[in-house]
Every structure is written in structure tokens, then in C-alpha cells.
C-alpha atoms as a PDB file:
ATOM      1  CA  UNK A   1       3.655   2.503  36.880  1.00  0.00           C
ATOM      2  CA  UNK A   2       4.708  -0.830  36.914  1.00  0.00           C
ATOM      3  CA  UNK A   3       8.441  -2.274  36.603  1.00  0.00           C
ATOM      4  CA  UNK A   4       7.441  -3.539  32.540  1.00  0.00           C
ATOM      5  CA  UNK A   5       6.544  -0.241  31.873  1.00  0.00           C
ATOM      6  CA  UNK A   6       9.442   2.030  33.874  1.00  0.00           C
ATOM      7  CA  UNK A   7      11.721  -0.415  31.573  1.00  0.00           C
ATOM      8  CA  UNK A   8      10.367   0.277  28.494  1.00  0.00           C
ATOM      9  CA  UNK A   9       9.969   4.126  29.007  1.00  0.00           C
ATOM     10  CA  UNK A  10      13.978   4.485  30.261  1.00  0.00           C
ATOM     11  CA  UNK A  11      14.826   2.504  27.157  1.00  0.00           C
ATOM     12  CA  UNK A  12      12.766   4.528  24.408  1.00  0.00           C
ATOM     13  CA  UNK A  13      14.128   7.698  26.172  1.00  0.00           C
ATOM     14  CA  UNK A  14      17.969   6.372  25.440  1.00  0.00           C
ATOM     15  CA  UNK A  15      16.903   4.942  22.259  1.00  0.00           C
ATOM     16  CA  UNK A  16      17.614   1.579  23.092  1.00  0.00           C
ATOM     17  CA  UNK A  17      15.281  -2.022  22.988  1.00  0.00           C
ATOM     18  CA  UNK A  18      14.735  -4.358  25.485  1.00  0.00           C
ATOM     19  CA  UNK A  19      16.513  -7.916  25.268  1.00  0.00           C
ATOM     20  CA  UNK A  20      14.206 -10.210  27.057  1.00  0.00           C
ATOM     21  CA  UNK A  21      15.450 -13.952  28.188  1.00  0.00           C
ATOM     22  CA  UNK A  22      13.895 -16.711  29.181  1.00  0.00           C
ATOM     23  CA  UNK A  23      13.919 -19.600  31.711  1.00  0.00           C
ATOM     24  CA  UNK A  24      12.750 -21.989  33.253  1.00  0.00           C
ATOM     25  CA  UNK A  25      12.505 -22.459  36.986  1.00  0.00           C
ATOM     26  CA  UNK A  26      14.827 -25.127  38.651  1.00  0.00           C
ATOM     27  CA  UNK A  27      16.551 -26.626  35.679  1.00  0.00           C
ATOM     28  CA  UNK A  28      19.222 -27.662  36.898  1.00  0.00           C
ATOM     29  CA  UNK A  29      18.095 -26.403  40.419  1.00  0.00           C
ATOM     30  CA  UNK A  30      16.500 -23.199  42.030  1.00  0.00           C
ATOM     31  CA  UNK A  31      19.281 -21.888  43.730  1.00  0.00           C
ATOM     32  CA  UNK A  32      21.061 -21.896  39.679  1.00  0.00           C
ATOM     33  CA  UNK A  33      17.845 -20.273  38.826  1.00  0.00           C
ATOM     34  CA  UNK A  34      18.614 -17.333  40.969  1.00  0.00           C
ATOM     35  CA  UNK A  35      22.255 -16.912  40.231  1.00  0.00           C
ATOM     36  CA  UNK A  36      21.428 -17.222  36.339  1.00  0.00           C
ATOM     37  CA  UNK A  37      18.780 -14.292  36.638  1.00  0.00           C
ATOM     38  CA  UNK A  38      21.844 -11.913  38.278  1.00  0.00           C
ATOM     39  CA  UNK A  39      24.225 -13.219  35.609  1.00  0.00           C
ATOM     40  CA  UNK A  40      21.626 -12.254  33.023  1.00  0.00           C
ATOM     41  CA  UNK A  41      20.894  -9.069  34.376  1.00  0.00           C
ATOM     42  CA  UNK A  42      24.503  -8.240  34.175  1.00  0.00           C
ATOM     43  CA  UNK A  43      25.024  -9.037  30.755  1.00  0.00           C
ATOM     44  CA  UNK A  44      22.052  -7.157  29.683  1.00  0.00           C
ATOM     45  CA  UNK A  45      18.803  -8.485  30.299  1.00  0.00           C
ATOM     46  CA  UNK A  46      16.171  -5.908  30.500  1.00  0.00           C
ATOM     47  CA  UNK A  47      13.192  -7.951  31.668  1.00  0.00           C
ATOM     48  CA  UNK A  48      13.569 -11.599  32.761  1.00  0.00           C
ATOM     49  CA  UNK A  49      10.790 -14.022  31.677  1.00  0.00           C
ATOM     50  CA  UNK A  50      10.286 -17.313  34.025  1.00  0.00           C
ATOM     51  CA  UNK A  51       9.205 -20.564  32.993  1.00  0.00           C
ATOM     52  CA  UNK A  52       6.640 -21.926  35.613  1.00  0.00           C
ATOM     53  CA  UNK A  53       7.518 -25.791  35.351  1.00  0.00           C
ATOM     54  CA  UNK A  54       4.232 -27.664  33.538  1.00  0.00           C
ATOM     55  CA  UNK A  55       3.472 -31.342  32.929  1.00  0.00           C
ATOM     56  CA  UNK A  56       1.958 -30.632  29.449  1.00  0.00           C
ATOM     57  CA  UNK A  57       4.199 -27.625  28.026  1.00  0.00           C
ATOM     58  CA  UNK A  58       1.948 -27.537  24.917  1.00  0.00           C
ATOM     59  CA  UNK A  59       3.364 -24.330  23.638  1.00  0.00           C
ATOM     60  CA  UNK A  60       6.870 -25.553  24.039  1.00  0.00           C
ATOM     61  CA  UNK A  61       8.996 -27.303  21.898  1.00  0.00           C
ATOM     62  CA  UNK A  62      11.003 -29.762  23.061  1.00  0.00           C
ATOM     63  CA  UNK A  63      14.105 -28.295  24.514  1.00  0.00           C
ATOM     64  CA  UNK A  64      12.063 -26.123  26.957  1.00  0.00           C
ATOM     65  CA  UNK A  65       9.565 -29.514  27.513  1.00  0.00           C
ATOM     66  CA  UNK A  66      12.478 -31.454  28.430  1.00  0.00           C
ATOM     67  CA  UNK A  67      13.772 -28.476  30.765  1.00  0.00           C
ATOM     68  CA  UNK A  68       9.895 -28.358  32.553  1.00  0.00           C
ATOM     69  CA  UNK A  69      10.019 -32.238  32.676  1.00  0.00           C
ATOM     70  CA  UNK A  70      13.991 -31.826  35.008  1.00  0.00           C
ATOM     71  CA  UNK A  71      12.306 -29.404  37.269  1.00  0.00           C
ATOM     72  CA  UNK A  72       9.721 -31.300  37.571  1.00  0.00           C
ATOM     73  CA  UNK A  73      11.787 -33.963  38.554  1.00  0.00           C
ATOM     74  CA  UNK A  74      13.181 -31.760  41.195  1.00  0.00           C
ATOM     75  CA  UNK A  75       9.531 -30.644  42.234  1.00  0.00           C
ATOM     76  CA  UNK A  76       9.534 -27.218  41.761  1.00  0.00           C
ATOM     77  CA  UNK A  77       6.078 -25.762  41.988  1.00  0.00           C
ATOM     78  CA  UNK A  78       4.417 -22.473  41.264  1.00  0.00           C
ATOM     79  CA  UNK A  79       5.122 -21.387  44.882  1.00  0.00           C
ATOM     80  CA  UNK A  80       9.172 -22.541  44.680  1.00  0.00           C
ATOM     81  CA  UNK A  81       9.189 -19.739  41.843  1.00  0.00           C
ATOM     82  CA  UNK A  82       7.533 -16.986  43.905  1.00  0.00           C
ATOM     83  CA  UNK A  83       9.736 -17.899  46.664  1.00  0.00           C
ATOM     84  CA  UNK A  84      12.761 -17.857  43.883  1.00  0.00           C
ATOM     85  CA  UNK A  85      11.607 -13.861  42.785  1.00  0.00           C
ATOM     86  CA  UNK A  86      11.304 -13.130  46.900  1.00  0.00           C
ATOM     87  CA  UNK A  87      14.712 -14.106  46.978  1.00  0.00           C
ATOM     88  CA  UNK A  88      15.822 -11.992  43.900  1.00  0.00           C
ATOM     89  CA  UNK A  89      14.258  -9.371  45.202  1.00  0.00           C
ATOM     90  CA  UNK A  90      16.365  -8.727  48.217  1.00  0.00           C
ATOM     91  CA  UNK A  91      19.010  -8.195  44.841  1.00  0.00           C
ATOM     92  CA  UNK A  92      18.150  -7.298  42.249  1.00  0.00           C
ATOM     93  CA  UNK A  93      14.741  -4.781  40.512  1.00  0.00           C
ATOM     94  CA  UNK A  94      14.996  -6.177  36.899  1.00  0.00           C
ATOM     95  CA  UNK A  95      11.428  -6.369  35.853  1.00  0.00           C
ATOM     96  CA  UNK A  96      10.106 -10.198  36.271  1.00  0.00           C
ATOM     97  CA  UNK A  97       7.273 -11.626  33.950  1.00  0.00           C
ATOM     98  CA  UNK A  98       6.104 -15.078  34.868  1.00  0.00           C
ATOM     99  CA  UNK A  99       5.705 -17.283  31.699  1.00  0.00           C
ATOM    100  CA  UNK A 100       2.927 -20.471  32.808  1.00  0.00           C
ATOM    101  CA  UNK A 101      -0.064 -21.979  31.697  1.00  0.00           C
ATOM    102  CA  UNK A 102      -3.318 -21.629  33.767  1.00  0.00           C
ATOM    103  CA  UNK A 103      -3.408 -24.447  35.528  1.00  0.00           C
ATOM    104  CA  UNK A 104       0.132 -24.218  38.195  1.00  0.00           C
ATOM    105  CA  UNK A 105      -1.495 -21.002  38.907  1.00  0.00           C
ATOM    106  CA  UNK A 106      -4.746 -20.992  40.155  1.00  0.00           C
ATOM    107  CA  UNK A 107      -3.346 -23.989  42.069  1.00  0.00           C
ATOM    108  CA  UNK A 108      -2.809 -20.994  44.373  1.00  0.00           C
ATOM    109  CA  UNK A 109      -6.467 -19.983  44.416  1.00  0.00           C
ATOM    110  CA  UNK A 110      -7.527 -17.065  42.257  1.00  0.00           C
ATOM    111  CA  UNK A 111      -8.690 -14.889  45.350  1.00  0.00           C
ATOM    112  CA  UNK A 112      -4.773 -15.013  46.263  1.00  0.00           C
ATOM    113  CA  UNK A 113      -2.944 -14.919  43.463  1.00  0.00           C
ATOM    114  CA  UNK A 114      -2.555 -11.221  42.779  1.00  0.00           C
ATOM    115  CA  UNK A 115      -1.365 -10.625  46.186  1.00  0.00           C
ATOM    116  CA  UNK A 116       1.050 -13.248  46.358  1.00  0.00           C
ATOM    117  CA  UNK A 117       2.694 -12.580  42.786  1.00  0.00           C
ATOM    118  CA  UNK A 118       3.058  -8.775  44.145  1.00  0.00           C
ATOM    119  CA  UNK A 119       4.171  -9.484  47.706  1.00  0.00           C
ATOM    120  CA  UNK A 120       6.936 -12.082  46.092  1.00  0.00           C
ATOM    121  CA  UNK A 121       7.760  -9.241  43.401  1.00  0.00           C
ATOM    122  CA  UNK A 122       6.570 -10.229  40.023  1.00  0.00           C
ATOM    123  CA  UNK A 123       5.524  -7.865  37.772  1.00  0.00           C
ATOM    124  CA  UNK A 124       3.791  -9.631  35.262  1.00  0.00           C
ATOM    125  CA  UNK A 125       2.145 -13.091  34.063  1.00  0.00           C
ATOM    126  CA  UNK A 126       1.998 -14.173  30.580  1.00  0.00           C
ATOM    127  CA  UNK A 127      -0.583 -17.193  30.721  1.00  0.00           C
ATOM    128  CA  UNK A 128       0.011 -19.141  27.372  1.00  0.00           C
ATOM    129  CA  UNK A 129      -3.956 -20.948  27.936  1.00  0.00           C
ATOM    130  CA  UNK A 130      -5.615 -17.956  28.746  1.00  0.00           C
ATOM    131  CA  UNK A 131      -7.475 -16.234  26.082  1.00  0.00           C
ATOM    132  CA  UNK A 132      -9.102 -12.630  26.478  1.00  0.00           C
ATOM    133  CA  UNK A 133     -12.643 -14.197  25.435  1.00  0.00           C
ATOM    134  CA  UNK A 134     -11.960 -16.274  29.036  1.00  0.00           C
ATOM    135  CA  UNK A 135      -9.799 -13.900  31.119  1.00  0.00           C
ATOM    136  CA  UNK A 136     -12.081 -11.403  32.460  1.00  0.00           C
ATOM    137  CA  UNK A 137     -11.804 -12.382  35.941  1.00  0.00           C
ATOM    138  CA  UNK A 138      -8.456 -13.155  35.817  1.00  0.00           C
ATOM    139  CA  UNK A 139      -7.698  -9.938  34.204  1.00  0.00           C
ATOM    140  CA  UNK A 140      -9.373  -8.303  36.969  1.00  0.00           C
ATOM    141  CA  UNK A 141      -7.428 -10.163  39.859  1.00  0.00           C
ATOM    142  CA  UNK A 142      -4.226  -8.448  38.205  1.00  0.00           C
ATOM    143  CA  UNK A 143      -5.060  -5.363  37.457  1.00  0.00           C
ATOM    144  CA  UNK A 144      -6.294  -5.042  41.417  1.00  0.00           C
ATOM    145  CA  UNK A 145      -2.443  -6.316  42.065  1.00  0.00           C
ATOM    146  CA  UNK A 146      -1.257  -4.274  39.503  1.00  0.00           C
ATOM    147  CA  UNK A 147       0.150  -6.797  37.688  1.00  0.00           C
ATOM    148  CA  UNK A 148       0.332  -7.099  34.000  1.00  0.00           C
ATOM    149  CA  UNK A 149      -1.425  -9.377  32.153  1.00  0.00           C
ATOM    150  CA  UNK A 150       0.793 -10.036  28.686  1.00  0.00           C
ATOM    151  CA  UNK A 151      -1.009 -11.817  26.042  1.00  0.00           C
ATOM    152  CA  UNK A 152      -0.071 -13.302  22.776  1.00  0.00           C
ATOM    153  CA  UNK A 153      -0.361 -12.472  18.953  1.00  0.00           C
ATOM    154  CA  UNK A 154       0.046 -14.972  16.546  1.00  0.00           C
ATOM    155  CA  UNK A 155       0.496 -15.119  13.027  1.00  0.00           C
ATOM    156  CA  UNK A 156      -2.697 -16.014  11.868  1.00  0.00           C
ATOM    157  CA  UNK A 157      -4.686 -13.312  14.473  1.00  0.00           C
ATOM    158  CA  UNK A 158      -6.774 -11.680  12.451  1.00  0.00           C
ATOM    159  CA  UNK A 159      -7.338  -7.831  13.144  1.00  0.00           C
ATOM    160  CA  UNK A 160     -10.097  -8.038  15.564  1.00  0.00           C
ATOM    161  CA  UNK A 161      -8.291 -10.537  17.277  1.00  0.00           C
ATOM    162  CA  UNK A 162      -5.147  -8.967  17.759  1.00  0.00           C
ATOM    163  CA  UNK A 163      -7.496  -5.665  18.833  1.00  0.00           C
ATOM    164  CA  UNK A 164      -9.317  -7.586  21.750  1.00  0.00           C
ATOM    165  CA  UNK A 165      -5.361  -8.578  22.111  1.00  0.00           C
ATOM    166  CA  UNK A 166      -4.353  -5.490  22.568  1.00  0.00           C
ATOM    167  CA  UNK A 167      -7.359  -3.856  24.774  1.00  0.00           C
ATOM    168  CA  UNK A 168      -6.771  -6.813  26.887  1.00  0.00           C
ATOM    169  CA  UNK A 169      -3.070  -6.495  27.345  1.00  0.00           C
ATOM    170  CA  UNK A 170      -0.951  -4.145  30.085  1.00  0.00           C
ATOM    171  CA  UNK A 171       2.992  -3.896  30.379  1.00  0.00           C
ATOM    172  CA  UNK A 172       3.727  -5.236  26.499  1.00  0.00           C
ATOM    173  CA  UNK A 173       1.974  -7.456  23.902  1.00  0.00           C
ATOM    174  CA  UNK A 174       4.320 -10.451  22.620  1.00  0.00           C
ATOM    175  CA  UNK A 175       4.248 -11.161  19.075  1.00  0.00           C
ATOM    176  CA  UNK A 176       4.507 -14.962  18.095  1.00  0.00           C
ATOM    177  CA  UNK A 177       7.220 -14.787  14.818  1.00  0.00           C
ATOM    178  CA  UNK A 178       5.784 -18.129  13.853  1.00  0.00           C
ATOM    179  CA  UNK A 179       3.029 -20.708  14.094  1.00  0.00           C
ATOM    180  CA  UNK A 180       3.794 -23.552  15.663  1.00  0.00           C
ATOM    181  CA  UNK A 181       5.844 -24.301  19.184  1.00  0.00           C
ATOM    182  CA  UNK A 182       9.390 -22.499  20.570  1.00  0.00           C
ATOM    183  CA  UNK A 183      12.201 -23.456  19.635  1.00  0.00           C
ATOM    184  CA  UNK A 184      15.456 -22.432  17.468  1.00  0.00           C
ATOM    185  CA  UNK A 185      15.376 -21.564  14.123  1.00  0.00           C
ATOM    186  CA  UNK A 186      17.414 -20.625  10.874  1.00  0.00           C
ATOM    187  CA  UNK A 187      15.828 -17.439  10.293  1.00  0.00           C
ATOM    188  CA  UNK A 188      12.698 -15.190  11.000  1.00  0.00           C
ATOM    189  CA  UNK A 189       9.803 -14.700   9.092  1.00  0.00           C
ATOM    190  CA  UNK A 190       9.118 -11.543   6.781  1.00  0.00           C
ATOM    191  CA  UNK A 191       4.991 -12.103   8.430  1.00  0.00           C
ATOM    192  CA  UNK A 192       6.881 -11.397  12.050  1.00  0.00           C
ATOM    193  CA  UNK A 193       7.889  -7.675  11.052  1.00  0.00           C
ATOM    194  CA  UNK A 194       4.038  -7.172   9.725  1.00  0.00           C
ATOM    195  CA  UNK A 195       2.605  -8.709  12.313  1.00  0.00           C
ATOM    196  CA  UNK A 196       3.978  -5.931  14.268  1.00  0.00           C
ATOM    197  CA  UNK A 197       3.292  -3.364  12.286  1.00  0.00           C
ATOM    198  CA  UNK A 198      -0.194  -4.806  12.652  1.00  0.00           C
ATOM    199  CA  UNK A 199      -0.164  -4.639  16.469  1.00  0.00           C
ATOM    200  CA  UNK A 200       1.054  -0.942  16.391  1.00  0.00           C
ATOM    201  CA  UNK A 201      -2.535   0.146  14.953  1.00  0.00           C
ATOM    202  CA  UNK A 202      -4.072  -0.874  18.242  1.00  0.00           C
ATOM    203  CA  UNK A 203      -1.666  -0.022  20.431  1.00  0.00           C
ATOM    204  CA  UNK A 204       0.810   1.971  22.107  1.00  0.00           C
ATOM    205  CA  UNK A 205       2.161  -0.667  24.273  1.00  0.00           C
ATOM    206  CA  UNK A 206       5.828  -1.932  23.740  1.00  0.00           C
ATOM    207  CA  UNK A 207       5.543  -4.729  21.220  1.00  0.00           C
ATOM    208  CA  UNK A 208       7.839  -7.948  21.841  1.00  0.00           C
ATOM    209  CA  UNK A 209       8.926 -10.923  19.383  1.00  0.00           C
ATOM    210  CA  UNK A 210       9.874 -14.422  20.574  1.00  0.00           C
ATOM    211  CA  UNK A 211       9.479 -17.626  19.389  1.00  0.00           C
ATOM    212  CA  UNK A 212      12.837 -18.829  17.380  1.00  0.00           C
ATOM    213  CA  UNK A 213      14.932 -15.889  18.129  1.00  0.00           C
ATOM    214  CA  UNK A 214      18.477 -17.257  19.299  1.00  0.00           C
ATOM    215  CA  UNK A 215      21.110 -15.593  17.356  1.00  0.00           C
ATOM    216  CA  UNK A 216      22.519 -11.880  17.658  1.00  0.00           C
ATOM    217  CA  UNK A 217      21.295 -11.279  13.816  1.00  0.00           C
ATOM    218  CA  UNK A 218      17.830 -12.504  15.240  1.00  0.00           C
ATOM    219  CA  UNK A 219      17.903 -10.105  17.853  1.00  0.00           C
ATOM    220  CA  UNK A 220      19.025  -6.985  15.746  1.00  0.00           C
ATOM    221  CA  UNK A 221      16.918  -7.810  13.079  1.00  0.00           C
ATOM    222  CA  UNK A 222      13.608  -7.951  15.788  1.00  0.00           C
ATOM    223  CA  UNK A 223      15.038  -4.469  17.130  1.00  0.00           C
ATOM    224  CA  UNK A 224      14.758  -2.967  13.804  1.00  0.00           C
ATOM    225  CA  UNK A 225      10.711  -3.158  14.017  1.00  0.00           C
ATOM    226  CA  UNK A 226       9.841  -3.773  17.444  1.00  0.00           C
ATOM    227  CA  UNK A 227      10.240  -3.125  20.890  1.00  0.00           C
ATOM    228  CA  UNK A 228      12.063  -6.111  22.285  1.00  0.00           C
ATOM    229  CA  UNK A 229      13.395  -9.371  21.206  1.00  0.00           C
ATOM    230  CA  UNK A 230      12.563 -12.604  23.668  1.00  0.00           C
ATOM    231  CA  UNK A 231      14.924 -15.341  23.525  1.00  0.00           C
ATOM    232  CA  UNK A 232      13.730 -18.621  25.375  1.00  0.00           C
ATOM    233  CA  UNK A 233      15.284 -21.850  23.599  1.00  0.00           C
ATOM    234  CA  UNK A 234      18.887 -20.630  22.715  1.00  0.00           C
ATOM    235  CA  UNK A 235      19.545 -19.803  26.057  1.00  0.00           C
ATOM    236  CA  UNK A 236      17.881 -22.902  27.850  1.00  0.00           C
ATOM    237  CA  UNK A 237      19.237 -24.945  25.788  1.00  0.00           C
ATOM    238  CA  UNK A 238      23.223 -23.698  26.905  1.00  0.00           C
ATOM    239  CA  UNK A 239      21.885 -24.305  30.425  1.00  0.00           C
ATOM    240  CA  UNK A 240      20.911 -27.957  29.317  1.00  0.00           C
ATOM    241  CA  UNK A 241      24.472 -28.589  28.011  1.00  0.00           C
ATOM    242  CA  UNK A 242      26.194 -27.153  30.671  1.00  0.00           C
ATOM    243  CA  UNK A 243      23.978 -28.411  33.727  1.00  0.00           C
ATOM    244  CA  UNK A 244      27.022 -30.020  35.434  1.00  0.00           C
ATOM    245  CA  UNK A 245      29.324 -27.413  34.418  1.00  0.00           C
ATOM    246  CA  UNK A 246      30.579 -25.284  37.623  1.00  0.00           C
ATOM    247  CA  UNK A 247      31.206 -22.705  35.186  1.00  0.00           C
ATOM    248  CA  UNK A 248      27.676 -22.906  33.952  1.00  0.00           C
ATOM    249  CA  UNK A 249      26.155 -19.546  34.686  1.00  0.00           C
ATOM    250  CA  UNK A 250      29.377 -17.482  33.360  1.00  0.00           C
ATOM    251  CA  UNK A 251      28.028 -19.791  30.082  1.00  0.00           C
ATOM    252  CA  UNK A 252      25.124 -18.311  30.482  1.00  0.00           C
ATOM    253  CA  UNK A 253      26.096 -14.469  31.258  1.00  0.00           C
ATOM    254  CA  UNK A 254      28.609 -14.815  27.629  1.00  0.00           C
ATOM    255  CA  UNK A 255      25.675 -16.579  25.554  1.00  0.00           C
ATOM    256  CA  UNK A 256      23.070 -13.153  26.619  1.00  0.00           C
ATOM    257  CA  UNK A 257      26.223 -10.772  25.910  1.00  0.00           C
ATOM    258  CA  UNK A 258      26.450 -12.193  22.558  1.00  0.00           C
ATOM    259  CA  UNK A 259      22.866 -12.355  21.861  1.00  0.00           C
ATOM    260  CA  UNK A 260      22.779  -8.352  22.573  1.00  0.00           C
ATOM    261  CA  UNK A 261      26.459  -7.979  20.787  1.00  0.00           C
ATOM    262  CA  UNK A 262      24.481  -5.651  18.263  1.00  0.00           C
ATOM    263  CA  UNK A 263      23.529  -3.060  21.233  1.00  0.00           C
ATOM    264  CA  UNK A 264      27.104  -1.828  21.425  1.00  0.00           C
ATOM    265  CA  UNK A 265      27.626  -1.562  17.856  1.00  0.00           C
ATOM    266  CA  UNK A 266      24.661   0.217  17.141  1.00  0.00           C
ATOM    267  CA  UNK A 267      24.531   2.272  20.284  1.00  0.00           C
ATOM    268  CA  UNK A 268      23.598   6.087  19.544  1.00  0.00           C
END
């Protein structure tokens, strides 16, 4: 059993769901990196997802572009993050899921890959490129690491899509709330809660919902149909204001306790 799926089993036996935030390696720096992933542990992270920096963030909009293009700047590669979760590791056992596209990856060479993401301690890879219809070898390289391999569900997946999804997918599927790129938004879509309800008749993986979830109503109101709520924007976006700030991962540990605020009040 994997460190995705020990999570999500503890917190369906307590009744609880899993607050999931992302970011991105190296903005400001690596070493903040690290201390931000303790600080968000603290303040109740369940699983941490981590940006893999990318020259063409597609996916993205353009306060998680803009924090790719400052790692960048500080030249943080694929193997700077591995090195990053080695060095959480010796701290910490919060489940880590690396967020990329395709490309920084098998930079490292497909034939290494699973054994390096397991030796440094990551526990899953959610490849934004990589489609099922393409991923049968890579699929194979993690599931030999015992890795997961998290895919993506999108509003306008029809329901053999989001089944080859599904058969495809290990530690949790993530449900796109919108079509179009990340980023903060007013409110959630009505289509995100169906969507899920969708995924549930092919699966009985954990379901997760990101894209433009960055407000404690957002989160509650994702926990009320599925399994976890992902915030990526909201929370990258505090670290872009308050890059200079010594006090900037304490920021950072208040912003995740009031994005999970609802958990206490709604604790059984």
C-alpha cells in the first residue's frame, strides 16, 4: 500500500477528507520549498502536490506560470526536486505527488525514473501531457516502482473517457472543476459535483477536485461530494506576495489553516 492510499484509508476511517496543496519547486528558493512543505503539513495538509518547474506550463494559468518561470530562473530541475523530497524525507512521511509535464521527466531516462522517484520518496506523479491512450509504458515503469500514476478528468470527458481514466489511474483520480487553465476563481461549478459523481461509477479510488479552489467555502463545498479538495493558485500566489517576507512560510502555514477552517467546525 502506498503512502496516497494509507492517507486516504486513515481519513475515511475518521470520517474526514483530504486537503491537498500545491507548489511549486524553488519559488522563491528550494531550501523555502522544504520549510513550506513542514509548515503545510502542520497546518493540515494531507498530501502535498509539487510543481516540477516547466518552460511551457500549458495547463497553468498565470500565477503558477510566473512561479515556474522564478524557479526557473533559479535553475531548479527535475532532479533539485527529488533531491528536495530526499531531504523531506529525513522529516517528515506526508504523502508526496509530483505535479509535471512529460518532458522534465524523462529527462531522467525512463529506465530510471521509477527507481529514482522511490529511492528520493515520492509517492506519486501526476503528468498533465500524458494521456492513458500514450502511457502504457510509462504506466508500467510506475507500477514496477510502485508509484502512482494520477490522471486527470475534465469536464467535457465523456464516459468512456473518464473509464479508461479511471482503469488507468492508482492512488486517486483528480477531477478538473473547470475547462480551461488553474487559477482562482469566484465560485465552483454545479458540472464539478457531477463530474464526480460520474467518476464514482468507475471507481473506487479517492476522487480529488482542483482547479480554482482557493477559499475555505471552496474547500467545504468540494468535501461535501468528494474525496479531497486541491488548492494550487491561492496558496502560490501568498508565496508570490510574500517572497521577501522572513515571515513568509508562517504566511503560508495561516493561509492552509484557513483554507481547512471548515475541518474543525464540522469535525464528527
Amino acid at each position: 500500500m502506498t503512502r496516497i492510499e494509507a492517507k486516504f484509508k486513515s481519513l475515511n476511517r475518521e470520517g474526514r477528507k483530504a486537503f491537498i496543496p500545491y507548489i511549486t519547486v524553488g519559488d522563491p528558493s528550494v531550501e523555502a520549498t522544504q520549510q513550506i512543505i513542514l509548515e503545510l503539513e502542520r497546518n493540515g495538509a494531507d498530501i502535498v502536490e509539487l510543481g516540477v518547474p516547466f518552460s511551457d506550463p500549458m495547463a497553468d494559468g498565470p500565477v503558477i506560470q510566473r512561479a515556474s518561470e522564478r524557479a526557473l530562473t533559479n535553475h531548479v530541475s527535475v532532479r533539485d526536486c527529488l533531491e528536495l523530497v530526499r531531504r523531506v524525507r529525513q522529516q517528515s512521511e506526508v504523502p508526496i505527488v509530483l505535479f509535471s509535464y512529460l518532458n522534465p521527466l524523462l529527462s531522467i531516462g525512463l529506465e530510471r525514473l521509477g527507481d529514482e522517484l522511490r529511492q528520493a520518496g515520492v509517492d506519486g506523479v501526476l503528468a498533465t501531457d500524458l494521456v492513458p491512450e500514450e502511457g502504457d509504458e510509462f504506466r508500467a515503469a510506475m507500477q514496477a516502482a510502485g508509484i502512482d500514476l494520477i490522471f486527470l478528468v475534465a469536464p467535457t470527458s465523456t464516459d468512456e473517457r473518464i473509464k479508461r481514466v479511471t482503469e488507468a489511474s492508482s492512488g486517486f483520480v483528480y477531477v478538473v472543476s473547470r475547462a480551461g487553465v488553474t487559477g482562482v476563481q469566484q465560485s465552483l461549478s454545479e458540472a464539478a459535483a457531477n463530474l464526480v459523481q460520474r467518476v464514482r461509477r468507475f471507481t473506487d479510488l479517492a476522487v480529488a477536485v482542483g482547479f480554482g479552489v482557493s477559499t475555505p467555502e471552496h474547500v467545504a463545498e468540494v468535501w461535501q461530494h468528494a474525496d479531497a479538495a486541491v488548492v494550487g493558485s491561492r496558496i502560490v500566489a501568498e508565496i508570490e506576495k510574500n517572497a521577501g517576507d522572513p515571515a513568509l512560510v508562517e504566511k503560508v502555514g495561516a493561509l492552509a489553516r484557513w483554507l481547512v477552517s471548515s475541518r474543525s467546525a464540522n469535525a464528527p
